[in-house]
Protein backbone atom coordinates (compact mmCIF):
# COMPACT_ATOMS: atom_id res chain seq x y z
CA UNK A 1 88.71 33.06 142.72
CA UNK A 2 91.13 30.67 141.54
CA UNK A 3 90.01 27.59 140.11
CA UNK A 4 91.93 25.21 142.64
CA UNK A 5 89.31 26.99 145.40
CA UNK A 6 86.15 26.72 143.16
CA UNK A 7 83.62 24.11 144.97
CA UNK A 8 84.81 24.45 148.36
CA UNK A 9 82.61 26.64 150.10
CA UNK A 10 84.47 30.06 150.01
CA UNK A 11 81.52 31.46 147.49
CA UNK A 12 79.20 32.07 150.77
CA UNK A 13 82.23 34.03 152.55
CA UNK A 14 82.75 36.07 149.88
CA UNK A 15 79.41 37.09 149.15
CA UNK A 16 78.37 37.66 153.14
CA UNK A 17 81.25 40.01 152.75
CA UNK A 18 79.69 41.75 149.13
CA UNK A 19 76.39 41.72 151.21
CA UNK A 20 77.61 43.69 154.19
CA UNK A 21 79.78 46.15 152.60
CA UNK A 22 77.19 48.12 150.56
CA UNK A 23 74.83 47.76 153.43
CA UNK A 24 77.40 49.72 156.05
CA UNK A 25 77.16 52.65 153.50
CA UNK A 26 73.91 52.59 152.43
CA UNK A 27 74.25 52.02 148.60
CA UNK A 28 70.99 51.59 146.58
CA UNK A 29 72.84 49.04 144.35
CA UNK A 30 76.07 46.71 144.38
CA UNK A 31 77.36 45.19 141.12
CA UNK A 32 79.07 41.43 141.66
CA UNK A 33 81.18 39.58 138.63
CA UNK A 34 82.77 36.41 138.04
CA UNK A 35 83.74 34.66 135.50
CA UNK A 36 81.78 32.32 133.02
CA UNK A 37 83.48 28.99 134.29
CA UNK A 38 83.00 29.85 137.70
CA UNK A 39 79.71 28.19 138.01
CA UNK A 40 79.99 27.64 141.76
CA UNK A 41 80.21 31.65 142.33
CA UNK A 42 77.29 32.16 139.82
CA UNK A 43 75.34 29.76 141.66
CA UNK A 44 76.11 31.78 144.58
CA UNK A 45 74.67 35.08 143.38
CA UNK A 46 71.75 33.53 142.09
CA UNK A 47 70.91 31.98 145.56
CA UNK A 48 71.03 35.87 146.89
CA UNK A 49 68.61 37.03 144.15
CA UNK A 50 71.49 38.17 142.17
CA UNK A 51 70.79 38.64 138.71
CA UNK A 52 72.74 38.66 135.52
CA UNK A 53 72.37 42.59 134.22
CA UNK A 54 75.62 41.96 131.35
CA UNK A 55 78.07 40.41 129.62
CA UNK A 56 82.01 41.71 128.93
CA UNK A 57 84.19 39.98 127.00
CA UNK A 58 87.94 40.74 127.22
CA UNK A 59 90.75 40.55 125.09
CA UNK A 60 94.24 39.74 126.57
CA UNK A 61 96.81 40.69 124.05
CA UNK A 62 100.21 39.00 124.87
């Protein structure tokens, strides 16, 4: 999500919508990621009983 919409209440849209998907097709798991300064999104997944599993780091080379 782009920072300009972090804090505004999309989070809960987005992760109805990560909810339902797996759910129409039955999956046992569903994996969700954001990133580190997107505190509002983490917050979201923890309210779900998300839980952090990892940690990737990426390098952008110009």
């Amino acid at each position: 999500m782009l920072p300009a919409h972090r804090g505004r209440g999309p989070a809960e849209e987005l992760l109805a919508e990560d909810i339902r998907v797996p759910a129409e097709v039955a999956a046992d798991t569903a994996r969700t990621s954001t990133d580190v300064g997107n505190t509002p999104m983490a917050a979201a997944f923890g309210r779900a009983g998300r839980t952090v599993f990892e940690h990737e780091y990426v390098v952008a080379r110009g």
